[in-house]
PDB file of N, CA and C in Angstrom:
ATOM      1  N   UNK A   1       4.003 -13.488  10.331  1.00  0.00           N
ATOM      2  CA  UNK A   1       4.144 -12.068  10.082  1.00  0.00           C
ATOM      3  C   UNK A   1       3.913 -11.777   8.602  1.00  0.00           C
ATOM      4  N   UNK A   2       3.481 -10.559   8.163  1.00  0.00           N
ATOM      5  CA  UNK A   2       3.230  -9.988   6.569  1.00  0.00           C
ATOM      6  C   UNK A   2       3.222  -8.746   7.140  1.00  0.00           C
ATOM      7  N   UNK A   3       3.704  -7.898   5.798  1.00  0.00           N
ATOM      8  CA  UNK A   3       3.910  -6.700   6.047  1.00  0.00           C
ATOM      9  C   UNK A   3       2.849  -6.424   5.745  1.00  0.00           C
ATOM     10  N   UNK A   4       2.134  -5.043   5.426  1.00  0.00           N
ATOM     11  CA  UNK A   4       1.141  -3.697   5.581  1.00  0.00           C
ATOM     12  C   UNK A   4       1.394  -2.907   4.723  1.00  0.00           C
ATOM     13  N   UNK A   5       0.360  -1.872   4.555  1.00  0.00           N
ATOM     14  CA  UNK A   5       0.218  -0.553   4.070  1.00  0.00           C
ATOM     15  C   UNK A   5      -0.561   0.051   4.735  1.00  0.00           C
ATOM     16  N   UNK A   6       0.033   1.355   5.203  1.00  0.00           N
ATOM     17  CA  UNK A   6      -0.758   2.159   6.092  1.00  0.00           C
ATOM     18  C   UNK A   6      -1.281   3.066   5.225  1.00  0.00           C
ATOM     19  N   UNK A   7      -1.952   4.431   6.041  1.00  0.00           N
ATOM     20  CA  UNK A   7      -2.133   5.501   5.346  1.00  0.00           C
ATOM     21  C   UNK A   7      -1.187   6.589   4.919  1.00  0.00           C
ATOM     22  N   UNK A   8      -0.044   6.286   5.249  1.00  0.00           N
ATOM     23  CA  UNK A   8       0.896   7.486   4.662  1.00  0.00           C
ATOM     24  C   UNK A   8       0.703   7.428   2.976  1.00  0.00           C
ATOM     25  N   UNK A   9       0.420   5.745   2.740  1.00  0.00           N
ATOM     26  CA  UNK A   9       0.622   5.745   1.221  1.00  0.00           C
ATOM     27  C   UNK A   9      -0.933   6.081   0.087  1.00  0.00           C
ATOM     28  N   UNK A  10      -2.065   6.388   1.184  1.00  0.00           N
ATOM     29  CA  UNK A  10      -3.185   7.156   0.646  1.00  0.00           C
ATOM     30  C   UNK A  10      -2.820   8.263  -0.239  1.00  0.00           C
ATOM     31  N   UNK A  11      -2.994   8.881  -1.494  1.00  0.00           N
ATOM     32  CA  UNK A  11      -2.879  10.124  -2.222  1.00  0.00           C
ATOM     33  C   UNK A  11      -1.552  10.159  -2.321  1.00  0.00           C
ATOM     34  N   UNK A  12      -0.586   9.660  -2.265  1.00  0.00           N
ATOM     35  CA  UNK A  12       0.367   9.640  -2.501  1.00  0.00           C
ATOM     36  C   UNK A  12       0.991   8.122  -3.415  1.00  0.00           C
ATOM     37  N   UNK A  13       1.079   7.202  -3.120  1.00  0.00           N
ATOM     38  CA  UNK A  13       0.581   5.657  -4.314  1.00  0.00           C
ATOM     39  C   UNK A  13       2.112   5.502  -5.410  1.00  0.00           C
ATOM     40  N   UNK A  14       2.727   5.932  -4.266  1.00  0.00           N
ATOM     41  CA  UNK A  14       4.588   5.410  -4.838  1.00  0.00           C
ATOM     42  C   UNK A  14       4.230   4.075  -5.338  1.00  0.00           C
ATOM     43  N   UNK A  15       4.590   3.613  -6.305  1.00  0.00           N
ATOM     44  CA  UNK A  15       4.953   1.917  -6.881  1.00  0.00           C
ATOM     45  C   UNK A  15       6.028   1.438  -7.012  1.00  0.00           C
ATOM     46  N   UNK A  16       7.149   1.786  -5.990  1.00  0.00           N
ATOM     47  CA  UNK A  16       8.347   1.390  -6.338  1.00  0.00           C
ATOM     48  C   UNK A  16       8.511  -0.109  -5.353  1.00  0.00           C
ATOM     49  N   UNK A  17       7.264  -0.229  -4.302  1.00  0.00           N
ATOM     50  CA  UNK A  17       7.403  -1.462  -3.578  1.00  0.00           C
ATOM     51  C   UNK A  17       7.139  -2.646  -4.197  1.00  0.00           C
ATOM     52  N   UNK A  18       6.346  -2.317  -5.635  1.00  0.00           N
ATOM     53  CA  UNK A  18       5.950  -3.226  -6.235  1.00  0.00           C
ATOM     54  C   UNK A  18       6.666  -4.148  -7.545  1.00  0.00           C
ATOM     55  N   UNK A  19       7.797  -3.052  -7.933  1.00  0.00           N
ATOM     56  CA  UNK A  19       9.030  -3.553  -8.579  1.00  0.00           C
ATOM     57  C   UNK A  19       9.623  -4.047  -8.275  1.00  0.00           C
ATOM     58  N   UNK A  20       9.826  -4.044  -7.268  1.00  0.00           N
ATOM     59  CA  UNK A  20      10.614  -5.032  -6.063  1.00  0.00           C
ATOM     60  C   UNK A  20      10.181  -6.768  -5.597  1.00  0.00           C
ATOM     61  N   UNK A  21       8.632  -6.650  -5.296  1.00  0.00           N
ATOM     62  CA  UNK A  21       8.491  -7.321  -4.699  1.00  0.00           C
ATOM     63  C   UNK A  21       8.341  -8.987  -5.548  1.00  0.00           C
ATOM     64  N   UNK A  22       9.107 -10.068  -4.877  1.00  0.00           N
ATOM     65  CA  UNK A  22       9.386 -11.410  -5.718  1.00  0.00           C
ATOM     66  C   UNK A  22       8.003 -11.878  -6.181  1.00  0.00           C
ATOM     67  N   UNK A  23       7.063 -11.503  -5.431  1.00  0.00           N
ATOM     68  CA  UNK A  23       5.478 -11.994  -5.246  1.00  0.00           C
ATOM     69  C   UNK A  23       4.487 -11.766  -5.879  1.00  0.00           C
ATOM     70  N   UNK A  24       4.466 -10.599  -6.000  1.00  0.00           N
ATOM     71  CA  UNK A  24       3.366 -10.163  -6.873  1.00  0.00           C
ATOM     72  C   UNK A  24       2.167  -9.750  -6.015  1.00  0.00           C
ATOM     73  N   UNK A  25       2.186  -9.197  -4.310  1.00  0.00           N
ATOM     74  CA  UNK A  25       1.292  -9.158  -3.775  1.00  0.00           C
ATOM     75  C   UNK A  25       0.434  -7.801  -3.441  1.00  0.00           C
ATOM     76  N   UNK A  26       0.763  -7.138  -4.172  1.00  0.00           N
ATOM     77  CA  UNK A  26       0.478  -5.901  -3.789  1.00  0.00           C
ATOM     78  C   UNK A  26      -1.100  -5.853  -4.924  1.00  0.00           C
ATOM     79  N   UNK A  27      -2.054  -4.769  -4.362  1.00  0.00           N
ATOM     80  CA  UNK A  27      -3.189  -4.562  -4.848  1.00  0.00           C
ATOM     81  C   UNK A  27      -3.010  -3.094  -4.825  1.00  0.00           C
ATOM     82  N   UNK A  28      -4.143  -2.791  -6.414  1.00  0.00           N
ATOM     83  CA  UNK A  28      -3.907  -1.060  -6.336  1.00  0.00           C
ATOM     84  C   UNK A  28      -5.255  -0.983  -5.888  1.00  0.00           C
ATOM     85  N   UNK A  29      -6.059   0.213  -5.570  1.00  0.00           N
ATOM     86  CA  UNK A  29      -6.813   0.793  -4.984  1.00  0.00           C
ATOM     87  C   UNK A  29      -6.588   2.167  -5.666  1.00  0.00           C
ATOM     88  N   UNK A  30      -7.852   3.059  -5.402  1.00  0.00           N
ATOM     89  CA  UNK A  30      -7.938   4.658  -6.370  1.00  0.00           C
ATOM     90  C   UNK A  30      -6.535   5.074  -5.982  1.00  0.00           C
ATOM     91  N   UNK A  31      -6.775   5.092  -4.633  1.00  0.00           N
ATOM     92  CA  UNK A  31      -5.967   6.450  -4.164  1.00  0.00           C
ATOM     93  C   UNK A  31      -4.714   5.625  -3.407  1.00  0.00           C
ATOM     94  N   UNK A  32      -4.328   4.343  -3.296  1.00  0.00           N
ATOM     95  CA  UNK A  32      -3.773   3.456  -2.220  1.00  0.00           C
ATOM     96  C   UNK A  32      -3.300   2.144  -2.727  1.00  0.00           C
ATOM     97  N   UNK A  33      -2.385   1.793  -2.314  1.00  0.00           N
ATOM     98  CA  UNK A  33      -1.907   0.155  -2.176  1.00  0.00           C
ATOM     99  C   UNK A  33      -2.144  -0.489  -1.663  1.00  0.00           C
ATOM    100  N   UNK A  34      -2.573  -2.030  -1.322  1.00  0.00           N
ATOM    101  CA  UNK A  34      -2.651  -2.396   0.164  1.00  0.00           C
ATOM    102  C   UNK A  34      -1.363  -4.368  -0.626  1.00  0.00           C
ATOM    103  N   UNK A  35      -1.293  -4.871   0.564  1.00  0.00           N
ATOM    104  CA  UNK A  35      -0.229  -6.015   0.356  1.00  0.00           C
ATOM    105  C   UNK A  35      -1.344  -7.028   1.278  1.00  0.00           C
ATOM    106  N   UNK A  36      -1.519  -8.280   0.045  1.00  0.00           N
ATOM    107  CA  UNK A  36      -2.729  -9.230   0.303  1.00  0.00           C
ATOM    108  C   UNK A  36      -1.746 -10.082   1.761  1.00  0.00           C
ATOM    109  N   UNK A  37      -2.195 -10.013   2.638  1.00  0.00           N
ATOM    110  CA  UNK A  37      -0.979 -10.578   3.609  1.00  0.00           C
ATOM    111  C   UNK A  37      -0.928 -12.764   3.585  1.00  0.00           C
ATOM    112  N   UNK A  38      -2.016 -13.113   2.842  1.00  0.00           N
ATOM    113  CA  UNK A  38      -1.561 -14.949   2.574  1.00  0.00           C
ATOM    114  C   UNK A  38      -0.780 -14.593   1.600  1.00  0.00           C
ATOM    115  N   UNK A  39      -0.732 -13.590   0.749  1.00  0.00           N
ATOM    116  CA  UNK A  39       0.154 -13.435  -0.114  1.00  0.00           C
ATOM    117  C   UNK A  39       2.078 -13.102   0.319  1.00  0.00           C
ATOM    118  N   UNK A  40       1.804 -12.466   0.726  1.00  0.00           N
ATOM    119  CA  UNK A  40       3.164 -11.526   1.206  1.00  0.00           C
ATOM    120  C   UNK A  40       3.966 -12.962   1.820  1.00  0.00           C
ATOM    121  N   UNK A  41       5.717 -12.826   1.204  1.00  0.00           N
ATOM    122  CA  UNK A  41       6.262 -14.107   2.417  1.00  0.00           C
ATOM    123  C   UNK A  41       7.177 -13.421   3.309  1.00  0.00           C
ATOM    124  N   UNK A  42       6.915 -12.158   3.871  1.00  0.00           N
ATOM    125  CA  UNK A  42       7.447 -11.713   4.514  1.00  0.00           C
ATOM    126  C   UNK A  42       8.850 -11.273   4.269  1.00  0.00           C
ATOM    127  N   UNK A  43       9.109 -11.085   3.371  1.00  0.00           N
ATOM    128  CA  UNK A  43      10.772 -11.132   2.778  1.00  0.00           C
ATOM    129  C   UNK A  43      11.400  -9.774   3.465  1.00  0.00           C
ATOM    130  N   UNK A  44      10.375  -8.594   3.285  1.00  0.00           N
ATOM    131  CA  UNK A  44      11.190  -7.421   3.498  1.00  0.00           C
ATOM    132  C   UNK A  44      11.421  -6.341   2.585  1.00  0.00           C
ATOM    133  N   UNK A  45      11.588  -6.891   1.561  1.00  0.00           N
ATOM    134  CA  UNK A  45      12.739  -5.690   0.251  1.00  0.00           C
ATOM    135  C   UNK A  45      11.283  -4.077   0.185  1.00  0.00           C
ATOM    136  N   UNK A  46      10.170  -4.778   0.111  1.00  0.00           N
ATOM    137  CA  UNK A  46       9.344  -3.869  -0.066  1.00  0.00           C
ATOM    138  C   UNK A  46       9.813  -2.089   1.112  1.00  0.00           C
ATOM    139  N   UNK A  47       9.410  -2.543   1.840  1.00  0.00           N
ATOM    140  CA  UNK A  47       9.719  -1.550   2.812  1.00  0.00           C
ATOM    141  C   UNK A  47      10.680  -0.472   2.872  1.00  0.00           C
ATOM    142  N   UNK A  48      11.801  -0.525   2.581  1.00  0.00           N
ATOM    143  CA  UNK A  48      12.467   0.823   2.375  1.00  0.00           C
ATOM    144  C   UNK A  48      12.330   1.074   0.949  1.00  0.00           C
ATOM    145  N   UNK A  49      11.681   0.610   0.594  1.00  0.00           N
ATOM    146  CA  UNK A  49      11.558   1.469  -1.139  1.00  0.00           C
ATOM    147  C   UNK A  49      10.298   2.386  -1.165  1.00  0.00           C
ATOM    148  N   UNK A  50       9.779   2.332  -0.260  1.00  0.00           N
ATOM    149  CA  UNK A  50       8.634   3.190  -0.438  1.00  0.00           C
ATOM    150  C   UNK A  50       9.073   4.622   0.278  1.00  0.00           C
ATOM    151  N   UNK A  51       9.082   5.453   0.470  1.00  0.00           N
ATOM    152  CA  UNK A  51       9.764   7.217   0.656  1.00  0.00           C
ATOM    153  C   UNK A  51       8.648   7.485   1.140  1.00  0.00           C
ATOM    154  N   UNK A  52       7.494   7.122   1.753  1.00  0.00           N
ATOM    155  CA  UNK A  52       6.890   7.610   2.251  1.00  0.00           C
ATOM    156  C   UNK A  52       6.321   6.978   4.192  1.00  0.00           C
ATOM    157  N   UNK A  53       7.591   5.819   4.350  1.00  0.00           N
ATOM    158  CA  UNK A  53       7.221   5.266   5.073  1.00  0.00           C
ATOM    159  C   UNK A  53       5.681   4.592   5.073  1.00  0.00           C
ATOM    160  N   UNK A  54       5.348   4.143   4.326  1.00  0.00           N
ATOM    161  CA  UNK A  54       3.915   3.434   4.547  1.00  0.00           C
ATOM    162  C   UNK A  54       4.020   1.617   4.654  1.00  0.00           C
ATOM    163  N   UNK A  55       4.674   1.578   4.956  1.00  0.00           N
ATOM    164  CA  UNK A  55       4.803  -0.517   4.638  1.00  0.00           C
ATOM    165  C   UNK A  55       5.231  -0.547   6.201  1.00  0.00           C
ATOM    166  N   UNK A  56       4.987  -1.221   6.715  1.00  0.00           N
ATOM    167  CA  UNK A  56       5.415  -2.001   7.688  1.00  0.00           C
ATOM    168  C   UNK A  56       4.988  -3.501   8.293  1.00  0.00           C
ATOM    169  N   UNK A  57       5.980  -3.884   9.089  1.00  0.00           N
ATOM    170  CA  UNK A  57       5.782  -5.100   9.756  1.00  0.00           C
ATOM    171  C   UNK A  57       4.707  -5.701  10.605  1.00  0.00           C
ATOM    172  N   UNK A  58       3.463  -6.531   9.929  1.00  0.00           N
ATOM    173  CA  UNK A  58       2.433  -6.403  10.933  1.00  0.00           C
ATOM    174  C   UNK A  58       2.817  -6.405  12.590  1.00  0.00           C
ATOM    175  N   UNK A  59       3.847  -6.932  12.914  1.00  0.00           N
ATOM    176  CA  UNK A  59       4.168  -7.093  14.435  1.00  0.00           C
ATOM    177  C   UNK A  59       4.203  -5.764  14.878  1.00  0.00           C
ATOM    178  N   UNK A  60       4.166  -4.663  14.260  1.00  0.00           N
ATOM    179  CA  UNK A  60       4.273  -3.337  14.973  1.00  0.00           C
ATOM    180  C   UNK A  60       2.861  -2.969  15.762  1.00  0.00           C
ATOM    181  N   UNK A  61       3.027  -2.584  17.224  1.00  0.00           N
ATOM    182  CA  UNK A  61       1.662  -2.446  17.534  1.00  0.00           C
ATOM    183  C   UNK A  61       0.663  -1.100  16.740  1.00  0.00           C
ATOM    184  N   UNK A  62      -0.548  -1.138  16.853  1.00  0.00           N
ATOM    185  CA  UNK A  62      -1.304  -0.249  16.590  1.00  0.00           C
ATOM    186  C   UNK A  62      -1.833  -0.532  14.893  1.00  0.00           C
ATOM    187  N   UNK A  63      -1.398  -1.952  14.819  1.00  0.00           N
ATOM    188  CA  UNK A  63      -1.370  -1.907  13.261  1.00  0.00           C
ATOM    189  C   UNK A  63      -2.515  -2.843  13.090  1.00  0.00           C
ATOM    190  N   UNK A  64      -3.469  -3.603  13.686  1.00  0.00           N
ATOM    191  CA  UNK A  64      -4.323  -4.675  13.715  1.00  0.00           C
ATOM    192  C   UNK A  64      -5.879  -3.321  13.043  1.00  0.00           C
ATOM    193  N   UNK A  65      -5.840  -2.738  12.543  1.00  0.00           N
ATOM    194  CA  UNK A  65      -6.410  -2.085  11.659  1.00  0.00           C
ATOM    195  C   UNK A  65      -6.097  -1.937  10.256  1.00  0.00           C
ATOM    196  N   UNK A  66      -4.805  -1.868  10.495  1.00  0.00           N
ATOM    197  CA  UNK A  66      -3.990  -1.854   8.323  1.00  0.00           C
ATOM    198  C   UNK A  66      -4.272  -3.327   8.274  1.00  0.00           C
ATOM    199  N   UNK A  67      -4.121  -4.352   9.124  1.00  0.00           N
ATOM    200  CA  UNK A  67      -3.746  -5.186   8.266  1.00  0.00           C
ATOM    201  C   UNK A  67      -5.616  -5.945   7.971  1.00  0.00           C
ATOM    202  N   UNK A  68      -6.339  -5.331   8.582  1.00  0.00           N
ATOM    203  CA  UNK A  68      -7.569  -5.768   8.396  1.00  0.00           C
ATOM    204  C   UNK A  68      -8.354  -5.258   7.111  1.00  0.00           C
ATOM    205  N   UNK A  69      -7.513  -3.951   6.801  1.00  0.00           N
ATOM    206  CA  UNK A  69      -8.028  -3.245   5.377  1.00  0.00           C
ATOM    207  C   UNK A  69      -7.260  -3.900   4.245  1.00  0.00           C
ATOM    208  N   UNK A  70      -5.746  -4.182   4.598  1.00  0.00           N
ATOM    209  CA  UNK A  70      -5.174  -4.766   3.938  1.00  0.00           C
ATOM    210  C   UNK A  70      -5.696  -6.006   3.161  1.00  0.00           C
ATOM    211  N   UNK A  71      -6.161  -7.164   4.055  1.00  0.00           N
ATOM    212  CA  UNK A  71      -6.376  -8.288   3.917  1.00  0.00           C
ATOM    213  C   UNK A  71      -8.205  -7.809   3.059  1.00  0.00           C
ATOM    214  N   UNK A  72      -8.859  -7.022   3.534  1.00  0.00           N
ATOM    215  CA  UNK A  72     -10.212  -6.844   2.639  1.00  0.00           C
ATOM    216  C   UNK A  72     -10.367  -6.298   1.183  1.00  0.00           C
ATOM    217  N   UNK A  73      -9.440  -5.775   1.543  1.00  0.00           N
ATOM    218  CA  UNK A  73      -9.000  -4.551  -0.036  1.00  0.00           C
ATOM    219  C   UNK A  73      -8.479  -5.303  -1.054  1.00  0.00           C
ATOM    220  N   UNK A  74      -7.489  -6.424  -0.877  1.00  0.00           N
ATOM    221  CA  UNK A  74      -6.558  -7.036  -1.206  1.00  0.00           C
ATOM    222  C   UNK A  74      -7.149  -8.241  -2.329  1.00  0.00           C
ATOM    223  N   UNK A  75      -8.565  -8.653  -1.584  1.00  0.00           N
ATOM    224  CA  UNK A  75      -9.412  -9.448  -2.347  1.00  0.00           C
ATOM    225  C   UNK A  75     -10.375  -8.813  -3.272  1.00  0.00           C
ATOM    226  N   UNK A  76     -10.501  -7.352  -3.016  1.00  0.00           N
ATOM    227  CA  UNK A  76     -11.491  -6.442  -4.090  1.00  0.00           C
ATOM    228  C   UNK A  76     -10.692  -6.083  -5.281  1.00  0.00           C
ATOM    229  N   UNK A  77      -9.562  -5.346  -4.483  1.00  0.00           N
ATOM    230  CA  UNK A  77      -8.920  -4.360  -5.932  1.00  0.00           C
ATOM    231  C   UNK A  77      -8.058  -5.787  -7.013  1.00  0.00           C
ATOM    232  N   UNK A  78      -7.225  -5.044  -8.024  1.00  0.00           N
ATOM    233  CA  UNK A  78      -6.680  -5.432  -8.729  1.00  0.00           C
ATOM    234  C   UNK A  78      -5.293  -5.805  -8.601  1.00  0.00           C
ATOM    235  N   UNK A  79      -4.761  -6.711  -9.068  1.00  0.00           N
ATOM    236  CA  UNK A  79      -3.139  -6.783  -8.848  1.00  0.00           C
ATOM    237  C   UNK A  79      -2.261  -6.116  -9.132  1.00  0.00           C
ATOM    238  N   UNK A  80      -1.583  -5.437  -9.006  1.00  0.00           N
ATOM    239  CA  UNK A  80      -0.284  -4.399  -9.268  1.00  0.00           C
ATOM    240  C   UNK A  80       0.911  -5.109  -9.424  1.00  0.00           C
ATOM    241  N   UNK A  81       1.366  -5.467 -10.744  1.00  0.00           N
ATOM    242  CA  UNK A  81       3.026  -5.899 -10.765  1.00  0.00           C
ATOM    243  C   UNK A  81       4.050  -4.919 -11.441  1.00  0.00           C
ATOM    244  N   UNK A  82       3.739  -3.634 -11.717  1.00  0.00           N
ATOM    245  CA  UNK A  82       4.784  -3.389 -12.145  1.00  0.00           C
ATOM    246  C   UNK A  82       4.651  -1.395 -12.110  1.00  0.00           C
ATOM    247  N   UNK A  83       5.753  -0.816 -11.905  1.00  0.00           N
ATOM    248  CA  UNK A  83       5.767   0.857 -11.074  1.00  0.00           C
ATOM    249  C   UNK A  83       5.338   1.154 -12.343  1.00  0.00           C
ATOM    250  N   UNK A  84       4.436   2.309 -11.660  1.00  0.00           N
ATOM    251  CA  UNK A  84       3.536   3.361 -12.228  1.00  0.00           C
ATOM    252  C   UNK A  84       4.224   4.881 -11.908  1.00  0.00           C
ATOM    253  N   UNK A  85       3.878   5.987 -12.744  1.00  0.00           N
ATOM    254  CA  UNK A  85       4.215   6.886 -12.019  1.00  0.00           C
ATOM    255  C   UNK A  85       3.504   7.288 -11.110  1.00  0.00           C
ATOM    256  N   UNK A  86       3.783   7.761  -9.750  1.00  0.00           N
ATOM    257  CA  UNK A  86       2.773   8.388  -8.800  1.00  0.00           C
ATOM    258  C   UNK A  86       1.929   9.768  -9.338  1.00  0.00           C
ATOM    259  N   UNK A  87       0.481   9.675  -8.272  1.00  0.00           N
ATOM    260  CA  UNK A  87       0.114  11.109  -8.841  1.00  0.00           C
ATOM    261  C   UNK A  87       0.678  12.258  -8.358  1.00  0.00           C
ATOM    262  N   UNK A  88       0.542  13.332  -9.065  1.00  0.00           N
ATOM    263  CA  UNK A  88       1.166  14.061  -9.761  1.00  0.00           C
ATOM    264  C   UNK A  88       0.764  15.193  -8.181  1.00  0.00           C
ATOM    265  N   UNK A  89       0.014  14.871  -7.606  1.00  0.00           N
ATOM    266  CA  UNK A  89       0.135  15.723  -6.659  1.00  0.00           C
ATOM    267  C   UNK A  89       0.304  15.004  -5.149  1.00  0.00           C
ATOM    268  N   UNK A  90       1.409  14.316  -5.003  1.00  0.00           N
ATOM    269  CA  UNK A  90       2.061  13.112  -4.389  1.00  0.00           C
ATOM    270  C   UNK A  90       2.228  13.569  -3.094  1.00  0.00           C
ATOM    271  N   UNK A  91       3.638  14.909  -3.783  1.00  0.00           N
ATOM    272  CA  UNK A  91       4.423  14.966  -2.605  1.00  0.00           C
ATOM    273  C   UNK A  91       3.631  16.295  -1.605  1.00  0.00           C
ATOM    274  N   UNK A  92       2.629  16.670  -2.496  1.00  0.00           N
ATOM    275  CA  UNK A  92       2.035  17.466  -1.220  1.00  0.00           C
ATOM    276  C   UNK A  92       1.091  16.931   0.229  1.00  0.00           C
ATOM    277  N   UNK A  93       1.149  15.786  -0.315  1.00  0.00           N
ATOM    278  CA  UNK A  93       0.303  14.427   0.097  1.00  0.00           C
ATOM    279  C   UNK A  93       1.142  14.024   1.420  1.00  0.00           C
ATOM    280  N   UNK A  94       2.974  13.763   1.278  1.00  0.00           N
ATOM    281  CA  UNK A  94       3.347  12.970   1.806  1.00  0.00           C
ATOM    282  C   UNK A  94       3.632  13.143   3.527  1.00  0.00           C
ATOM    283  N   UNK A  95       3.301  14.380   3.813  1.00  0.00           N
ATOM    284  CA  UNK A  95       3.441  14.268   5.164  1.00  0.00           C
ATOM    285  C   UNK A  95       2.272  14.815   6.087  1.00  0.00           C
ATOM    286  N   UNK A  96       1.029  14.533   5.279  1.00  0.00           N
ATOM    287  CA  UNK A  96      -0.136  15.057   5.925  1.00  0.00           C
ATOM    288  C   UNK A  96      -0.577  13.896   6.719  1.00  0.00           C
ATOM    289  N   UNK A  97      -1.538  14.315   7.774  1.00  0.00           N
ATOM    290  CA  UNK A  97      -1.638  13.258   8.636  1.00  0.00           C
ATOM    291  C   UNK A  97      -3.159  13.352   8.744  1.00  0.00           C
ATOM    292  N   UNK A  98      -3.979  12.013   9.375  1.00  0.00           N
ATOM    293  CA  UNK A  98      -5.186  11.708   8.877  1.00  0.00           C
ATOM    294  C   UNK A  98      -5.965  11.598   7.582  1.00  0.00           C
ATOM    295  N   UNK A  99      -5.336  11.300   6.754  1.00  0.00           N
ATOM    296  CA  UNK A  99      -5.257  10.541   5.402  1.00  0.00           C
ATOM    297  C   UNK A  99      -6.544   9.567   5.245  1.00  0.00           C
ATOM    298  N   UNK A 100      -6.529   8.548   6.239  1.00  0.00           N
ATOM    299  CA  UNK A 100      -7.446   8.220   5.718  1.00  0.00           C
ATOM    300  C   UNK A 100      -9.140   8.230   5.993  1.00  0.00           C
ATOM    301  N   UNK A 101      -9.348   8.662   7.034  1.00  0.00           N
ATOM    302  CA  UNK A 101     -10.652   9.379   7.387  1.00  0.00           C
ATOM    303  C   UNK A 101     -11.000  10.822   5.915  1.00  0.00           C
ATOM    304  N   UNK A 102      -9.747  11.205   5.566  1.00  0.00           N
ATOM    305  CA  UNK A 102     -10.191  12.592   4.698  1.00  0.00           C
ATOM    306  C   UNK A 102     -10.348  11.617   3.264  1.00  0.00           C
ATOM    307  N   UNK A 103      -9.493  10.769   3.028  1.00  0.00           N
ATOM    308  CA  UNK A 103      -9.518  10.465   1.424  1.00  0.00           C
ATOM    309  C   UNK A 103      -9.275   9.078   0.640  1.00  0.00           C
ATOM    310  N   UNK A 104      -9.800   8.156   1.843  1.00  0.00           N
ATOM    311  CA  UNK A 104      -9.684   6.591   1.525  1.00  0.00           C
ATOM    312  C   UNK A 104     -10.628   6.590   1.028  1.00  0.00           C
ATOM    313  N   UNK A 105     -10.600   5.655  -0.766  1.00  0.00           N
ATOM    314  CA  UNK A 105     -11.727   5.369  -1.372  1.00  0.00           C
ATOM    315  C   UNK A 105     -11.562   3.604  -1.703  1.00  0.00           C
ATOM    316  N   UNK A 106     -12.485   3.330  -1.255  1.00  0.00           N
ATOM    317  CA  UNK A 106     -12.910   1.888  -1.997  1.00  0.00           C
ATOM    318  C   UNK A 106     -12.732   1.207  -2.874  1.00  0.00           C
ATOM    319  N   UNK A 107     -12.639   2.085  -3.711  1.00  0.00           N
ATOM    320  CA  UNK A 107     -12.927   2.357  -5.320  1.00  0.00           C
ATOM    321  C   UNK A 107     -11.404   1.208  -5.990  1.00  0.00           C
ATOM    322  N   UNK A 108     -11.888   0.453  -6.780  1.00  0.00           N
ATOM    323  CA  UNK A 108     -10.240   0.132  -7.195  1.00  0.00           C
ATOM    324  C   UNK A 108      -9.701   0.430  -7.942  1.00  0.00           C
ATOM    325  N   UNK A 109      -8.047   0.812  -8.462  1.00  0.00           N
ATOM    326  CA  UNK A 109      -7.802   1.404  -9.034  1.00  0.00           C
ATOM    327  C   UNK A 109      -7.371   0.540 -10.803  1.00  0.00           C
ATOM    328  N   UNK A 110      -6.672   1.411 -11.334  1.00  0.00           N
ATOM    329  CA  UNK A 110      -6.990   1.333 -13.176  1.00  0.00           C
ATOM    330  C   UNK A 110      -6.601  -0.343 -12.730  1.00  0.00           C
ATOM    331  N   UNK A 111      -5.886  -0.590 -12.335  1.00  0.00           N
ATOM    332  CA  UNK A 111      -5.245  -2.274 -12.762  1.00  0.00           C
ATOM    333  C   UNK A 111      -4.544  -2.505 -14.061  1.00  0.00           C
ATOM    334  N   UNK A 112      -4.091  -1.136 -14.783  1.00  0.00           N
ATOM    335  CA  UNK A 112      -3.257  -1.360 -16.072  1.00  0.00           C
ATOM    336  C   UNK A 112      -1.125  -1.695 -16.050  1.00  0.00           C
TER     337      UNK A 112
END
């Protein structure tokens, strides 16, 4: 098992999972996080720190898509160890749905 990042956390890009996490597995992306899953040891802590519900347990069904972006993204973007502030137009972000068909980018993010 390894946890995920879905699209809740598209345009919205909380970093508080990443202060947390013992590992160091998380990758930034423009607009997104994703968690490298050989990386991840499954620990957990990540997951309720994020307020936007976006992390979860790959065992959840319907998820054999996050964790396939996860695991691709994970080897492109940059490493993320330590919280950023989110952007600034977050929380209008946080409960919109179809996220990532409207505003998933490729693109990786600063890595600073």
């Amino acid at each position: 098992m390894t946890y995920i990042v879905n699209e809740n956390c598209i345009k919205c890009k909380y970093t508080d999972c990443v202060e947390v996490c013992p590992v160091d597995c998380f990758y930034e992306g423009e607009n997104m996080l994703v968690i490298h899953p050989d990386e991840c040891i499954d620990c957990g802590v990540c997951e309720p720190e994020c307020p936007v519900d976006a992390i979860k347990p790959d065992t959840e069904p319907g998820l054999e898509k996050w964790l396939q972006v996860n695991r691709d993204y994970a080897e492109k973007w940059p490493n993320i160890t330590a919280k950023k502030d989110q952007p600034t137009d977050a929380d209008k972000h946080k409960d919109e749905t179809g996220k990532f068909e409207k505003y998933f980018s490729p693109k990786p993010g600063s890595g600073d």
